[in-house]
Protein backbone atom coordinates (compact mmCIF):
# COMPACT_ATOMS: atom_id res chain seq x y z
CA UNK A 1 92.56 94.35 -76.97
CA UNK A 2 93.91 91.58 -79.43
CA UNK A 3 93.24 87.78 -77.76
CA UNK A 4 96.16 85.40 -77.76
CA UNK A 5 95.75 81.83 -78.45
CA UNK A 6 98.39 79.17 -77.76
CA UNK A 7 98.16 75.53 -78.16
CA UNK A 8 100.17 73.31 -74.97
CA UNK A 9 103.33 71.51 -74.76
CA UNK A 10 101.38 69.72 -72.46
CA UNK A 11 98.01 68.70 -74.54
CA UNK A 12 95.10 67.61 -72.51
CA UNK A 13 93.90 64.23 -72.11
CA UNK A 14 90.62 62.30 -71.77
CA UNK A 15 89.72 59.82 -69.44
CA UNK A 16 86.70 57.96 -69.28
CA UNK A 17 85.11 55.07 -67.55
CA UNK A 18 81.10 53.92 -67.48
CA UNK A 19 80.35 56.33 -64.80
CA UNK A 20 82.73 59.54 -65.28
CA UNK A 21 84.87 61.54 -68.20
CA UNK A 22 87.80 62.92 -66.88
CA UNK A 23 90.82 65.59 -68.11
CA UNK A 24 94.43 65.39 -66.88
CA UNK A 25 97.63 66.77 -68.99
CA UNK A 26 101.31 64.95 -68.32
CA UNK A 27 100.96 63.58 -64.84
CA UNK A 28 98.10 61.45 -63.88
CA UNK A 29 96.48 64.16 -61.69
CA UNK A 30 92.90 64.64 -62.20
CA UNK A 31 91.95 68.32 -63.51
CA UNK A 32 88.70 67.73 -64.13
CA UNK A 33 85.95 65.14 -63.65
CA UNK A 34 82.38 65.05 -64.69
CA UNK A 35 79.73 62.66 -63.68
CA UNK A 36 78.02 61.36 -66.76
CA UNK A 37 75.23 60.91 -65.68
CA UNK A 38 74.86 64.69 -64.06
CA UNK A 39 77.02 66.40 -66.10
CA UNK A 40 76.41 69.89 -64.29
CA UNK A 41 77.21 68.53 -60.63
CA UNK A 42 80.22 69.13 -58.93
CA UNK A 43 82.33 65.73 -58.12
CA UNK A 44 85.84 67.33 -56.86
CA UNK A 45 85.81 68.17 -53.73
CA UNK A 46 88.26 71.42 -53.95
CA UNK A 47 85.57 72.76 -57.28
CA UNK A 48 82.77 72.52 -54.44
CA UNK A 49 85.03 74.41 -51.78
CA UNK A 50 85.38 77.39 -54.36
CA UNK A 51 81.97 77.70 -54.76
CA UNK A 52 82.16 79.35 -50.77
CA UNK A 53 82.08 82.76 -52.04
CA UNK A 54 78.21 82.34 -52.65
CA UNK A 55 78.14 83.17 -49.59
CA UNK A 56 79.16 86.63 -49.67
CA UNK A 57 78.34 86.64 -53.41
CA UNK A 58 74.75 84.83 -53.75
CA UNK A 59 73.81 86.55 -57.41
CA UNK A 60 77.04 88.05 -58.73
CA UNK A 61 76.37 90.11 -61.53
CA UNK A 62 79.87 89.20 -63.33
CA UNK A 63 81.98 86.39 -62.89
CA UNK A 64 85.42 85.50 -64.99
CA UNK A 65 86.82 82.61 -64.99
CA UNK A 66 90.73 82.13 -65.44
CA UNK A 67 90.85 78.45 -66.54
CA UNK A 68 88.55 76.26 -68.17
CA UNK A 69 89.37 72.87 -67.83
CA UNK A 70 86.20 70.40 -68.19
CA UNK A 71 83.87 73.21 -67.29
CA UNK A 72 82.99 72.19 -64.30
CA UNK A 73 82.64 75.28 -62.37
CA UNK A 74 81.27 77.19 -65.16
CA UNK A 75 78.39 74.38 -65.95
CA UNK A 76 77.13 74.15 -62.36
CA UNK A 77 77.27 78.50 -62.03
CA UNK A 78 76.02 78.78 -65.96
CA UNK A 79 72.87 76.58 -64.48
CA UNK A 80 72.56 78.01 -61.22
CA UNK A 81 73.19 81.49 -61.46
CA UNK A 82 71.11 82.28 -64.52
CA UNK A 83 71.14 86.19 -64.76
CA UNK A 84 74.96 86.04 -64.05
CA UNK A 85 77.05 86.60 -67.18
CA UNK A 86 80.55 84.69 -67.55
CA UNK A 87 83.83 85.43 -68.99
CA UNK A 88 86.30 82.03 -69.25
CA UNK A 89 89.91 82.48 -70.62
CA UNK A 90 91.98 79.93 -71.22
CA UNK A 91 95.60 79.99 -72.59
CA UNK A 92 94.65 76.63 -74.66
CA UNK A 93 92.96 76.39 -77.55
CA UNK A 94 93.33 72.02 -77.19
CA UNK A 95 91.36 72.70 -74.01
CA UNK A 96 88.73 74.62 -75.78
CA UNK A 97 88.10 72.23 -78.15
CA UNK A 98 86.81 69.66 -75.52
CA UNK A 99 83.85 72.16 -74.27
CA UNK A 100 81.31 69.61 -76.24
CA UNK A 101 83.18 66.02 -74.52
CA UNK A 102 82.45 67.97 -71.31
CA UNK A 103 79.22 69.30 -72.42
CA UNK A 104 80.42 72.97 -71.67
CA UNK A 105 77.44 75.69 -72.75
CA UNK A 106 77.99 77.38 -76.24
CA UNK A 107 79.23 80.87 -76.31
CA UNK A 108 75.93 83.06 -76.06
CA UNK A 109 74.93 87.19 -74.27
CA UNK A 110 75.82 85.26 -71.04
CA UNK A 111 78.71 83.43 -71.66
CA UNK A 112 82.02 84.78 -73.42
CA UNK A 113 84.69 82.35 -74.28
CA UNK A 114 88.43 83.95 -74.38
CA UNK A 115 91.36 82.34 -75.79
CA UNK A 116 94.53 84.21 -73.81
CA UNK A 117 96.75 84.27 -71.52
CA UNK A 118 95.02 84.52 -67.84
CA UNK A 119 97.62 87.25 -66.73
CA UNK A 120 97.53 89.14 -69.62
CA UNK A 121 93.98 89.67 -69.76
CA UNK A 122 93.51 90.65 -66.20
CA UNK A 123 96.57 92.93 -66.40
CA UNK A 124 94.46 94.63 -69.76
CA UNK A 125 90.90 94.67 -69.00
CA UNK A 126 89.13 97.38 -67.73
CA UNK A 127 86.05 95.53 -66.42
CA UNK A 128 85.27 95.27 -63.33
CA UNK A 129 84.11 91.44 -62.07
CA UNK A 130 81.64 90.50 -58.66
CA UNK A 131 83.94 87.38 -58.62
CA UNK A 132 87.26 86.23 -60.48
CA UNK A 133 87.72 82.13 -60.32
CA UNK A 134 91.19 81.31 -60.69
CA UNK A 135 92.46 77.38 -61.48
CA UNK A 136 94.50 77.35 -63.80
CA UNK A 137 96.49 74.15 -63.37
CA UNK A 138 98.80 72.58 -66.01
CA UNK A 139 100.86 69.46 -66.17
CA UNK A 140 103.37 71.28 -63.88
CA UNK A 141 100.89 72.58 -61.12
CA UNK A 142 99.88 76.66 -61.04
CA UNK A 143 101.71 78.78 -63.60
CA UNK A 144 103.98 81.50 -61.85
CA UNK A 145 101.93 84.31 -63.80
CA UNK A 146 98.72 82.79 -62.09
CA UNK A 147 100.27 82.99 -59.25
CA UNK A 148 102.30 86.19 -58.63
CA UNK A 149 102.10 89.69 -56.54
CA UNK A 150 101.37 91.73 -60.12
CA UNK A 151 98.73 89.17 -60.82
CA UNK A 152 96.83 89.33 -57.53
CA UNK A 153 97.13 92.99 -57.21
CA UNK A 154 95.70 93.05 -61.37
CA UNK A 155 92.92 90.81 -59.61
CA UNK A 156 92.06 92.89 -56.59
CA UNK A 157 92.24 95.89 -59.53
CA UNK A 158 89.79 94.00 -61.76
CA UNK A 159 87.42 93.40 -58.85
CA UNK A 160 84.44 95.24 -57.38
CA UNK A 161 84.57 97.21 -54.15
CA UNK A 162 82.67 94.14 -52.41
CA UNK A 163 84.30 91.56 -55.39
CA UNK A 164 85.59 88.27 -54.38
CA UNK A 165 88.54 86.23 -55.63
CA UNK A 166 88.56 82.59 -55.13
CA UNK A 167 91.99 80.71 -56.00
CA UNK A 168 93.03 76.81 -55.93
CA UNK A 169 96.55 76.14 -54.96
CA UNK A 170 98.42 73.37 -54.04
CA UNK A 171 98.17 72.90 -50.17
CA UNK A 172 100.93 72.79 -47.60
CA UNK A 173 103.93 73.46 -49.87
CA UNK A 174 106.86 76.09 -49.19
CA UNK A 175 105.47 77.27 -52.87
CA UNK A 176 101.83 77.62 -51.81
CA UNK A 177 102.94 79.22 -48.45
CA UNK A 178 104.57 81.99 -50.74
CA UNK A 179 101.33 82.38 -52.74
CA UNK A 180 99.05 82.73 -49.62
CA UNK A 181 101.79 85.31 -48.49
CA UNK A 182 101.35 87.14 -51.77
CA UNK A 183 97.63 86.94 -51.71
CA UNK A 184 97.72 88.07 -48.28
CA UNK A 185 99.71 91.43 -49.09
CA UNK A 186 97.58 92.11 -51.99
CA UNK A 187 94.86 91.92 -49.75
CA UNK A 188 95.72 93.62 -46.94
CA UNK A 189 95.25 90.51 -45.07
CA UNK A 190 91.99 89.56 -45.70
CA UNK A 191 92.13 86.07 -47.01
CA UNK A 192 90.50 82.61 -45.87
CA UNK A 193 92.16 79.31 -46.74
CA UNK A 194 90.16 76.29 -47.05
CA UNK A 195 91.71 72.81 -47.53
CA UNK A 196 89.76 70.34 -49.87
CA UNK A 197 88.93 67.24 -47.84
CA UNK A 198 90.30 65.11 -51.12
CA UNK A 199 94.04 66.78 -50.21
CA UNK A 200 96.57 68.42 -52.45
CA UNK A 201 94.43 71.37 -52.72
CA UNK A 202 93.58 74.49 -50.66
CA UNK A 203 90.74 76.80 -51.62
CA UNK A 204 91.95 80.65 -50.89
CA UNK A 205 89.23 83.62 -51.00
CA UNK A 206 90.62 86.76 -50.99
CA UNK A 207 87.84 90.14 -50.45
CA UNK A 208 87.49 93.33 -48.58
CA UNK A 209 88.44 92.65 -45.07
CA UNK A 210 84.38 94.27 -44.07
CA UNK A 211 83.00 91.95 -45.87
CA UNK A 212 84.50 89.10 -44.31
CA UNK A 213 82.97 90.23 -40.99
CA UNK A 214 80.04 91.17 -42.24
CA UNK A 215 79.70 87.64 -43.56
CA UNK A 216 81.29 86.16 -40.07
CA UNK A 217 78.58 88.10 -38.06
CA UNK A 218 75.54 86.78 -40.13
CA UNK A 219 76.95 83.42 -41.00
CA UNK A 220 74.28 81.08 -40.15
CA UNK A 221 71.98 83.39 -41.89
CA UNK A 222 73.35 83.88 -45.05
CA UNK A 223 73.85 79.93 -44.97
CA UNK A 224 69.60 80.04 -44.99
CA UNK A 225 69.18 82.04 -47.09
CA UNK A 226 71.56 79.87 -49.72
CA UNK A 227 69.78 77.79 -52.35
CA UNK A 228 69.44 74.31 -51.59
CA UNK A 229 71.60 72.80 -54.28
CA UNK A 230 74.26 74.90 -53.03
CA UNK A 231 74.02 74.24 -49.46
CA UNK A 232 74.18 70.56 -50.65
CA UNK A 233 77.08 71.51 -52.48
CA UNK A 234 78.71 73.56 -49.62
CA UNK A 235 77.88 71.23 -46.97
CA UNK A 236 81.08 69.63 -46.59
CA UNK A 237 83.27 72.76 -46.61
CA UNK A 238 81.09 74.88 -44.85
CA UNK A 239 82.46 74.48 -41.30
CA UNK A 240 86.19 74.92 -42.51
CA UNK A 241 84.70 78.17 -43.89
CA UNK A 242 83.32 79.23 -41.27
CA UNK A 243 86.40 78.42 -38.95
CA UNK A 244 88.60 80.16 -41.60
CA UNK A 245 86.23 83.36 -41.14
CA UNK A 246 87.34 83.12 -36.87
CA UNK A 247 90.63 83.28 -37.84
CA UNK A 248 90.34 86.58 -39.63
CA UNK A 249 92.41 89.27 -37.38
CA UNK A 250 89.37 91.63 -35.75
CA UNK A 251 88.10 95.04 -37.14
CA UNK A 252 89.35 98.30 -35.85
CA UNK A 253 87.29 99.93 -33.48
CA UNK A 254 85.01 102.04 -34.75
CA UNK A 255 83.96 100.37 -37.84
């Protein structure tokens, strides 16, 4: 398969103060934000919600990411998850070029760097991922082919029988209320929405509907058994995980 690389309408730009480098494109949203002084943490509060799929994915095998941004995600996995291997793609090749601002890993046998179209490479591949990351925000919020039916049902496609999909969208919008509808059908269902305590985002993880339960029914210990740096990380999302998971509609009998 032949890799597509486009440079924006919408071209990144840096922000920086003594304490933080941030990325935003047109508007003055934050996309990205890294503490300088712990360049692999976590400081958004909506990155830290997506990382709730450790939960039913501790030590994913495979991960792909479908937007880069600043890196954040992919620095705190790339150091915490060290026999996971990690496919990024992002449509921008401006955005690329900021991996060393951002401090982003160099390419390596664990970490592939793709310049394409999101979309096009999950409609393509034929690899199968433990977990597919999805924020792929530009100036004008998600991109409709992040965000459609053929895209999630690509995703659920791409996905291992006990895979994960983790998505940010803009919360409590007649738009975003359409994606969670679209997720949902591709899904059959089984999808947990999180809102980030920050607002403006939701966090939506989309699985197999058993494996929600089975993560329900041993909640507290699967939360033990969790690293420390990511219960630290989880700790202020955990709860509106865990109410999200009660929400789920109940397993047929017999299974």
């Amino acid at each position: 398969m032949a890799y597509r690389c486009g440079m924006p309408t919408d071209p990144p730009r840096l922000h920086s103060n003594s304490q933080t480098l941030s990325l935003s494109f047109t508007s003055s949203l934050i996309q990205s934000s890294m503490r300088l002084a712990a360049p692999d943490e976590l400081v958004l509060d909506y990155t830290r919600a997506m990382m709730g799929f450790l939960l039913a994915q501790p030590a994913p095998r495979s991960v792909l990411m479908i937007g880069l941004g600043g890196g954040s995600m992919l620095k705190y996995l790339h150091r915490h998850l060290p026999e996971t291997t990690f496919t990024v793609v992002e449509i921008s090749q401006a955005v690329i070029d900021l991996r060393n601002a951002f401090l982003i890993p160099p390419d390596s046998d664990r970490l592939s760097t793709l310049c394409d179209d999101g979309a096009r490479f999950l409609r393509h591949t034929t690899q199968r991922f433990d977990v597919i990351l999805v924020d792929g925000f530009d100036g004008s919020g998600l991109p409709p082919a992040l965000s459609s039916r053929r895209f999630y049902e690509d995703a659920r496609r791409a996905l291992a029988d006990d895979g994960v999909l983790v998505a940010n969208v803009q919360a409590d919008t007649a738009r975003s209320r359409e994606i969670q509808q679209r997720l949902r059908r591709a899904f059959d269902g089984a999808v947990l929405a999180v809102e980030s305590d920050e607002g403006g985002n939701e966090v939506l993880l989309a699985g197999a509907l058993t494996g929600w339960q089975a993560l329900h029914a041993a909640f507290e210990a699967r939360w033990q058994a969790l690293e420390a740096v990511h219960q630290a990380t989880l700790s202020a999302s955990s709860t509106r995980l865990e109410r999200a998971l009660r929400r789920l509609p109940q397993l047929p009998q017999g299974l």
